[in-house]
Protein backbone atom coordinates (compact mmCIF):
# COMPACT_ATOMS: atom_id res chain seq x y z
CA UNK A 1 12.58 -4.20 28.06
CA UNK A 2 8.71 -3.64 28.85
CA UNK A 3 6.39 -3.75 25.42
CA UNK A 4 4.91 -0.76 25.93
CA UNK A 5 8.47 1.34 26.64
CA UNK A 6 8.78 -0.04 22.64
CA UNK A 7 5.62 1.55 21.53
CA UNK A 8 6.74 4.50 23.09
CA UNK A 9 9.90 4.83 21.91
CA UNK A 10 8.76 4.35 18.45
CA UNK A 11 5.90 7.21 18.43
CA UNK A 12 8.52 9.28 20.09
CA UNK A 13 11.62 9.07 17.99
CA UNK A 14 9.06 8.63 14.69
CA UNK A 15 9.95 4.43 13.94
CA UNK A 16 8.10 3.73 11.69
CA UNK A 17 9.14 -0.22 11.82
CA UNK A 18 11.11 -1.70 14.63
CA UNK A 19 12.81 -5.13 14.78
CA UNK A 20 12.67 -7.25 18.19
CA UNK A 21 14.76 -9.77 18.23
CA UNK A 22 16.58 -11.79 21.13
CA UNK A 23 20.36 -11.10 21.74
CA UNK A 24 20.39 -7.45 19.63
CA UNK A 25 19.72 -4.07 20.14
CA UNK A 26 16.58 -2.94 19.86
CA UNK A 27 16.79 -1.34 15.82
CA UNK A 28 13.96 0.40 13.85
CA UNK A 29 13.42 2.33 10.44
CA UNK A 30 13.33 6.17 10.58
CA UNK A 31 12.51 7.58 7.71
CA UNK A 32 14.14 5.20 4.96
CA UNK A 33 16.87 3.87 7.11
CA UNK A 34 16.94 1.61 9.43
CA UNK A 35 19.20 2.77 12.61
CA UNK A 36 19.84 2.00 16.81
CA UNK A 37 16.50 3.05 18.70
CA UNK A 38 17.96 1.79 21.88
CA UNK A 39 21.26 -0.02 23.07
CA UNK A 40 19.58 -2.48 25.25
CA UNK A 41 20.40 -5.41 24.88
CA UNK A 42 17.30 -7.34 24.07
CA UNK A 43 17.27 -11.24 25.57
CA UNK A 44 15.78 -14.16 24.05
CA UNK A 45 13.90 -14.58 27.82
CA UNK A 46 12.73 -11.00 26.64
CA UNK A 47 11.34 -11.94 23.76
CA UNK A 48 9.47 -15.25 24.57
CA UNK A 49 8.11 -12.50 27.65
CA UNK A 50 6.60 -10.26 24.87
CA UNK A 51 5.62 -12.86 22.99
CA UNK A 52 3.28 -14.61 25.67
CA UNK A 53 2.12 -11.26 26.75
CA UNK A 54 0.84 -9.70 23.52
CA UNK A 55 -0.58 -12.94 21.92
CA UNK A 56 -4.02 -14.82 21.90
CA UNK A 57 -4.11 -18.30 22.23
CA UNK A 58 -5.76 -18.37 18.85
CA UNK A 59 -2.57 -16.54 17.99
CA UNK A 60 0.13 -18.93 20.09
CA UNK A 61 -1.95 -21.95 18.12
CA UNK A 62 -1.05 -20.22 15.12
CA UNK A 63 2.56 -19.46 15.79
CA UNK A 64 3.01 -23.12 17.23
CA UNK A 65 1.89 -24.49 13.98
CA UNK A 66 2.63 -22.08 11.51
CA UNK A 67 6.15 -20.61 13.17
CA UNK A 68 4.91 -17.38 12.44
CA UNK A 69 1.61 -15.07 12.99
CA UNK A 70 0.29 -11.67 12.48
CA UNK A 71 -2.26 -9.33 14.60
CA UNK A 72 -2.71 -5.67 15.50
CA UNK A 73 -2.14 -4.60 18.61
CA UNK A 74 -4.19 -1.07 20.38
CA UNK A 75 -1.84 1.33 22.31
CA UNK A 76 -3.43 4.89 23.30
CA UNK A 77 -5.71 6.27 21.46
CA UNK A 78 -3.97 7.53 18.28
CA UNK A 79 -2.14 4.24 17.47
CA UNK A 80 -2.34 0.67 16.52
CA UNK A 81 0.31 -1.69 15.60
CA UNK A 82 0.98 -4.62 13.26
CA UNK A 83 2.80 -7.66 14.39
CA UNK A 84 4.46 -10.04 12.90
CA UNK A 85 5.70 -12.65 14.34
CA UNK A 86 8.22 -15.28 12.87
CA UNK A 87 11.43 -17.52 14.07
CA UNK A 88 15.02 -17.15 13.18
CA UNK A 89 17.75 -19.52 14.42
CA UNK A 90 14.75 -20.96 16.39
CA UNK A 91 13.82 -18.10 18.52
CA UNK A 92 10.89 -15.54 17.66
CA UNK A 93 11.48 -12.06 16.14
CA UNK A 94 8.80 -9.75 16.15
CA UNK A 95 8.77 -6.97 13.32
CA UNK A 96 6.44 -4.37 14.44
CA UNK A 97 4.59 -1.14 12.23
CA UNK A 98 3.46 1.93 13.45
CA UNK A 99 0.35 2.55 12.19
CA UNK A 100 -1.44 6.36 13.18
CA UNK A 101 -4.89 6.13 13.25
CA UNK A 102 -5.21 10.16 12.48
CA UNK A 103 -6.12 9.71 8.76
CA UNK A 104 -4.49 12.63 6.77
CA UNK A 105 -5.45 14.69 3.82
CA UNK A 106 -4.03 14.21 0.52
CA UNK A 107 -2.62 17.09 0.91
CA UNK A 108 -0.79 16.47 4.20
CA UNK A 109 0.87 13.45 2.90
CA UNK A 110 1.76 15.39 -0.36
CA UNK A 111 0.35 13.58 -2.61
CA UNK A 112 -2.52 15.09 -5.58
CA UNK A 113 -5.66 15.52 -4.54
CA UNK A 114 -6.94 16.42 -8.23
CA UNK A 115 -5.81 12.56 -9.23
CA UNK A 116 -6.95 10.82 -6.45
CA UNK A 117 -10.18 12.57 -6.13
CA UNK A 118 -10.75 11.62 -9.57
CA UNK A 119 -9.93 7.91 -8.66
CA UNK A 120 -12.36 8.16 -5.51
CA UNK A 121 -15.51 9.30 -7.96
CA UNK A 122 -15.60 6.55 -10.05
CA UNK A 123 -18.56 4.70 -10.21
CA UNK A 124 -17.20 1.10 -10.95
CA UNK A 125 -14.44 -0.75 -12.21
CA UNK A 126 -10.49 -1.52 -10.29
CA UNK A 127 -8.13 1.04 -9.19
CA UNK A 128 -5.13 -0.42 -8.29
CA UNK A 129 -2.42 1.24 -5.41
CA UNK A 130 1.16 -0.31 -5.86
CA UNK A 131 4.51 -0.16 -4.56
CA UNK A 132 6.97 -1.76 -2.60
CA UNK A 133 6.36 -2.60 1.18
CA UNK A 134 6.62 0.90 3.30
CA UNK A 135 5.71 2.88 0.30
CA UNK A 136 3.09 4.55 1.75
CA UNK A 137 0.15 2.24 -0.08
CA UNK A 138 -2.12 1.52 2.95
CA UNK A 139 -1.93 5.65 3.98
CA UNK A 140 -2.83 6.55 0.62
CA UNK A 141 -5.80 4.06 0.40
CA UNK A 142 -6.67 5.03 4.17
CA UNK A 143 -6.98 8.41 2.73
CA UNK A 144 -8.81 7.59 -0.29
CA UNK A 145 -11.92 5.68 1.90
CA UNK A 146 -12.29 8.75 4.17
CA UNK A 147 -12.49 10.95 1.00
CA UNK A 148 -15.24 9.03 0.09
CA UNK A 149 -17.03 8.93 3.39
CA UNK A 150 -16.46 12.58 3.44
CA UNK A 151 -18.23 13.27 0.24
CA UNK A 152 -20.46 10.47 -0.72
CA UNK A 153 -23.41 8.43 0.66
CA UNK A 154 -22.42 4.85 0.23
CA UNK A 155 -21.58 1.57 1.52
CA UNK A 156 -18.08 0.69 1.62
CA UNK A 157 -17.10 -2.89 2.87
CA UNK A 158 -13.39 -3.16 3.31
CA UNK A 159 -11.66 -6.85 3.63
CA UNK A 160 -7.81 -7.18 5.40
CA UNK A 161 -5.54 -9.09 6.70
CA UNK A 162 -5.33 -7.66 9.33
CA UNK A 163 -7.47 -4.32 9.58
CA UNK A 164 -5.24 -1.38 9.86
CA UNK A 165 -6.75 1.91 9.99
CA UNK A 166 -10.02 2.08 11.57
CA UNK A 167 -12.76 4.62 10.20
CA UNK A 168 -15.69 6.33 11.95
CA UNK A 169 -18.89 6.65 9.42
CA UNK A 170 -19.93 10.31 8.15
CA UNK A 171 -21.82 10.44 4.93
CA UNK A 172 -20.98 6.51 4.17
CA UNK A 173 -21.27 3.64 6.38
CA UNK A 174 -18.55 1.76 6.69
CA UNK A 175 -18.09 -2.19 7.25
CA UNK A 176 -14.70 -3.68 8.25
CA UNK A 177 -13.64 -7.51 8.35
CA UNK A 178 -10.82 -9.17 8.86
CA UNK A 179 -9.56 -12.25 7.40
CA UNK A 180 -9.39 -15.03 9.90
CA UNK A 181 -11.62 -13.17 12.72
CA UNK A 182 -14.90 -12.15 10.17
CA UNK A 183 -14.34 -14.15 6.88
CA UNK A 184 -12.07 -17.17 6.62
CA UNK A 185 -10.47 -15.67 3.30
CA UNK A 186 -10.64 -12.88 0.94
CA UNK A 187 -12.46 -14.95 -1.92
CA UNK A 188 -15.29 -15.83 0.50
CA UNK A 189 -15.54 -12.22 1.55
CA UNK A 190 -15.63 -11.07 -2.03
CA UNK A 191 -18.18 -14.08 -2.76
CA UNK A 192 -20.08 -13.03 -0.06
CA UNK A 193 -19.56 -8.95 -0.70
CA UNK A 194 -22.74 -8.88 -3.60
CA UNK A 195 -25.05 -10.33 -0.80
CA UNK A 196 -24.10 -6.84 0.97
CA UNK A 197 -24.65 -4.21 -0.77
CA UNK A 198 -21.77 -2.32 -1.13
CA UNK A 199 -20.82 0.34 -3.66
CA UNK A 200 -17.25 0.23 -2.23
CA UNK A 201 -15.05 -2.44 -1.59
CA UNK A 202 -10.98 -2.14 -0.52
CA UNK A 203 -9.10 -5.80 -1.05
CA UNK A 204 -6.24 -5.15 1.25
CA UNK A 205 -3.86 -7.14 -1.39
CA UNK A 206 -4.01 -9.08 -4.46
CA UNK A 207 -1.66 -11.83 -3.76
CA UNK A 208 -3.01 -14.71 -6.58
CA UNK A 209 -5.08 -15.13 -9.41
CA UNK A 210 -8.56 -16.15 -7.23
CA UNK A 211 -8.23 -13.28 -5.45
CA UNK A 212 -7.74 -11.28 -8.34
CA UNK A 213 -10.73 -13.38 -10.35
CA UNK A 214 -13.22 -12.43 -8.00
CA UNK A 215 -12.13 -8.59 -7.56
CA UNK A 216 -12.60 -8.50 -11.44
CA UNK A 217 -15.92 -10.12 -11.33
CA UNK A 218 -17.12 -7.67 -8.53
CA UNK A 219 -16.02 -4.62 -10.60
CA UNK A 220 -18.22 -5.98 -13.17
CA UNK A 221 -21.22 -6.13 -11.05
CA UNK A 222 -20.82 -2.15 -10.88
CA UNK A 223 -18.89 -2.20 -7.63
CA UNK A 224 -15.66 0.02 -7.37
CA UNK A 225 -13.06 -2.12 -6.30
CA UNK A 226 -10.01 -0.65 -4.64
CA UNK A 227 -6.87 -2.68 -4.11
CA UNK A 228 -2.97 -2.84 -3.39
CA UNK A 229 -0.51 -4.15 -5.34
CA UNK A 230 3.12 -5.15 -4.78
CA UNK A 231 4.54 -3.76 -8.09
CA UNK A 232 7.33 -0.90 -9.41
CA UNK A 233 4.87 0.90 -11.80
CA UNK A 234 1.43 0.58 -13.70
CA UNK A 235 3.00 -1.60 -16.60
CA UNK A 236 4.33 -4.09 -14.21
CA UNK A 237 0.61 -3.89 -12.51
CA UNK A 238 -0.21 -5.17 -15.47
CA UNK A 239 1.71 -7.83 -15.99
CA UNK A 240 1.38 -9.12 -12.78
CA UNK A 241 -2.03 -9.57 -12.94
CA UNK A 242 -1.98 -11.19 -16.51
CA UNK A 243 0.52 -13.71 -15.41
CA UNK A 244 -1.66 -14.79 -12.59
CA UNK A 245 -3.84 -16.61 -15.05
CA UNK A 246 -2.75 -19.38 -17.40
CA UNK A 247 -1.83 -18.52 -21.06
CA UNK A 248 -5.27 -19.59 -22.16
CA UNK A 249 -7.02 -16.74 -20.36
CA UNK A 250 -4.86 -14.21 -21.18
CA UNK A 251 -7.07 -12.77 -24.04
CA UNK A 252 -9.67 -12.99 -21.70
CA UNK A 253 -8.09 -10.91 -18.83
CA UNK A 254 -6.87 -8.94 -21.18
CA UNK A 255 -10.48 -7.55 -22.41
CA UNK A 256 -11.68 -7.51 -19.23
CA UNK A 257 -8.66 -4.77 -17.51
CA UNK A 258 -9.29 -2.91 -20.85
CA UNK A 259 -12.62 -1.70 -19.46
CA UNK A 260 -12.21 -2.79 -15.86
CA UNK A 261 -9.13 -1.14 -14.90
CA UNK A 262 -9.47 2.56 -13.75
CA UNK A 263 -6.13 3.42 -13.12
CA UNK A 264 -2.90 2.80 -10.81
CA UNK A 265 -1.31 5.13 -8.91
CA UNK A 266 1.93 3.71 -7.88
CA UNK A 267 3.87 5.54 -5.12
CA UNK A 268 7.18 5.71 -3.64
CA UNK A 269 8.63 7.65 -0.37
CA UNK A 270 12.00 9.66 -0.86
CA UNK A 271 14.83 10.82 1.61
CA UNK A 272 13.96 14.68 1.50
CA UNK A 273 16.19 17.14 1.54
CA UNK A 274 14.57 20.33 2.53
CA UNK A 275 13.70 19.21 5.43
CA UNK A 276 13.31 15.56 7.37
CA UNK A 277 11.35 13.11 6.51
CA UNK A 278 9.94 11.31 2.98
CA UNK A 279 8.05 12.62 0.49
CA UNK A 280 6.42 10.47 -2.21
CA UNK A 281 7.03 10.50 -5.85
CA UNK A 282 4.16 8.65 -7.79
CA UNK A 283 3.17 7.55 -11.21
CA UNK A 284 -0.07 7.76 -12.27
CA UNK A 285 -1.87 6.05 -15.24
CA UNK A 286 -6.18 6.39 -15.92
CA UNK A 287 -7.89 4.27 -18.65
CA UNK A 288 -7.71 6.55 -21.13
CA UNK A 289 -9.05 5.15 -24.71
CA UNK A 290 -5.52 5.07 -26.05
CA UNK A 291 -4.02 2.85 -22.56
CA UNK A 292 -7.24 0.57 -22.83
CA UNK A 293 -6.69 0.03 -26.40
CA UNK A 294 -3.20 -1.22 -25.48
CA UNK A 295 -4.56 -3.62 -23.28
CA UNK A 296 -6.89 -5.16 -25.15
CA UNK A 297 -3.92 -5.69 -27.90
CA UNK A 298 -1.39 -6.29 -25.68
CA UNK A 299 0.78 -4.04 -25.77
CA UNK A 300 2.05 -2.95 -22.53
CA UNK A 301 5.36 -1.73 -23.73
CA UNK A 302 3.89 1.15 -25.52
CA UNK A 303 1.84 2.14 -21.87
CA UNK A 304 4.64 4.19 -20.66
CA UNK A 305 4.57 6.65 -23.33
CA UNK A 306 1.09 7.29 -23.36
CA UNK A 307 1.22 7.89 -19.60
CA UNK A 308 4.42 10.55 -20.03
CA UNK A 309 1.54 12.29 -22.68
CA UNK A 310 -1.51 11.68 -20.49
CA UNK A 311 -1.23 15.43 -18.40
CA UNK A 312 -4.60 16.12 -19.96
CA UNK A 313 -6.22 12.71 -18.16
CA UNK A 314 -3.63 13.48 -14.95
CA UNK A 315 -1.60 10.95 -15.97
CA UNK A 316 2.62 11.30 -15.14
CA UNK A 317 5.34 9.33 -14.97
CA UNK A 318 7.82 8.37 -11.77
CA UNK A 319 10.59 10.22 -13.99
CA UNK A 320 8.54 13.19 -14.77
CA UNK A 321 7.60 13.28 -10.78
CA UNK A 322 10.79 12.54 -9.84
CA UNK A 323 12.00 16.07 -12.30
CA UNK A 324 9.46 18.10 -10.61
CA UNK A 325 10.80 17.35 -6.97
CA UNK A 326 14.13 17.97 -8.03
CA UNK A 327 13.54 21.44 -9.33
CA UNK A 328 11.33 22.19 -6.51
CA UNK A 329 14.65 21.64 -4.01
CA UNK A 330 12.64 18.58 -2.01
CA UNK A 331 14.99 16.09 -3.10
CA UNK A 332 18.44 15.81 -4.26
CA UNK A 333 19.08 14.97 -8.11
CA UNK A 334 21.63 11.99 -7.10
CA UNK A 335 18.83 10.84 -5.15
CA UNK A 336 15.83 11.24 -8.02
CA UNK A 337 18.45 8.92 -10.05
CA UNK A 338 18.56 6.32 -7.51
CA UNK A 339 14.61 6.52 -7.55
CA UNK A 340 14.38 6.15 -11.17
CA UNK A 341 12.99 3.26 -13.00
CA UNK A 342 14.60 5.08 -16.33
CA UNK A 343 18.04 6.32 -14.81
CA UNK A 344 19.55 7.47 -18.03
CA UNK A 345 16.49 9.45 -19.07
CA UNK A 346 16.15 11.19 -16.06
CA UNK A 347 20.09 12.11 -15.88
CA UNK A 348 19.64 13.87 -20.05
CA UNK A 349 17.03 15.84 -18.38
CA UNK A 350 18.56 16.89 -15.02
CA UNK A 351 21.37 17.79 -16.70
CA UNK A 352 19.10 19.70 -19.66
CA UNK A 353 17.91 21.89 -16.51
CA UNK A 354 21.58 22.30 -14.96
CA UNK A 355 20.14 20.36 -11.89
CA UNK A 356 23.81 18.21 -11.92
């Protein structure tokens, strides 16, 4: 099957992720499932055919050494596509994302403007975007940079691996590098980020406690530092980036998120029901005095709480999201529980508004 009959199909039939491998049909994920895009068999001739075809030899260096790589690939002028590349039962598989370089409102991807906006007009400090893979983290934060370029004059440096969406400066100007083509890694880019100038800097991920060290120190400087996060919900956030230090610094990290840490806005994308498609269901939590006070002592089992009472600071939980799309007929109740971090609480209240 030709490569670009692939990228087709999946801007076509709306795949968001499709799966190459050699001796299968071609499969991809549609919405949250992952079902038959064509019945083509797929050889592993194919394969190593695509493979050669689509990759630099900085790239076949990589894969020779590493057994697996990652790119983006340009197709039209609407789309780009990550790559990965990796072996299974010694042949390569490629696993390949759709990624639409039309940057939507917050409003087109449902999700509220009134919180993120908030987010995007801080001056300083770490806001965190979190949720599983395909949650919808990199559209959000996509989103959130072109806000800002929209509406506000400044420098914003982005660091990935690799880029994904591509921006055009308006009011901002707007710096892109890639780790492994620009900057050999994200702590020398973050190192290197206070020689630059920027009022704006997006981490693609925080995978380790250097990275996350030198993202901290940058917010300090007075830089707002904008990141993503592979955690369930803003007390895990937390958590995880405690535990990337040793005990000895917890107390430490501990004072510095208390001041540091502007919020977290974790997301997830549900099956609709209304009509077809996803829509996300997010929890949002802002360093209110009462969350930073928690902390600083500690106590992260008390956050959720304070973030079901936070409506005045635009604070909510996934529960109390999850409620809302119920009622409003966008997602089934049997699927809000399945969603739920808190099943049991969310089933007393479903069942409190005759919703099962």
């Amino acid at each position: 099957m030709d490569f670009k009959q692939i990228l087709d199909l999946m801007v076509t039939k709306d795949v968001s992720d499709i799966f190459l491998r050699a001796n299968s049909a071609l499969k991809g994920r549609i919405y949250a499932n992952i079902e038959m895009v064509s019945d083509d068999i797929v050889s592993v001739k194919d394969v190593e055919n695509i493979v050669d075809e689509i990759t630099s030899e900085e790239d076949k260096k990589k894969l020779d050494s590493n057994h697996s790589c990652e790119f983006t690939y340009w197709y039209r002028d609407n789309w780009r596509f990550r790559i990965g590349i990796f072996y299974q039962r010694n042949t390569p598989v490629l696993a390949i994302r759709k990624i639409d370089l039309r940057i939507p409102s917050f409003e087109k991807l449902n999700l509220p403007s009134n919180i993120l906006e908030r987010y995007c007009r801080e001056k300083r400090g770490m806001v965190l975007l979190t949720g599983i893979t395909g949650s919808g983290k990199s559209t959000t934060i996509a989103s959130m940079i072109q806000h800002i370029n929209n509406n506000f004059g400044y420098h914003i440096l982005t660091i990935e691996e690799p880029i994904e969406s591509t921006f055009k400066d308006n009011l901002s100007v707007i710096n892109q590098r890639e780790i492994g083509n620009d900057v050999l890694s994200y702590e020398d880019a973050l190192k290197q980020a206070t020689l630059h100038s920027p009022d704006v800097i997006y981490i693609g991920n925080i995978r380790d406690a250097s990275t996350c060290h030198a993202a901290l120190s940058a917010a300090e400087t007075g830089i707002l530092v904008f990141s993503t996060i592979h955690t369930i919900n803003a007390t895990s956030t937390i958590e995880r980036i405690i535990n990337f230090f040793p005990p000895h610094q917890h107390k430490f990290i501990n004072n510095q998120l208390s001041f540091l840490l502007k919020g977290v806005f974790s997301q997830r994308l549900i099956p609709r029901c209304d009509e077809p498609g996803l829509i996300p269901a997010y929890e949002s939590m802002y360093l209110s005095p009462s969350i930073s006070r928690l902390i600083r002592e500690n106590k992260f089992w008390e956050i959720p709480q304070y973030i079901a009472s936070g409506e005045l600071y635009g604070m909510n939980t996934f529960n109390q999201c999850l409620l809302k799309l119920a009622e409003a007929k966008k997602i089934l109740p049997k699927v809000a529980l399945d969603y739920s971090d808190k099943r049991e609480d969310l089933e007393m209240e479903l069942r409190n508004r005759e919703l099962l």
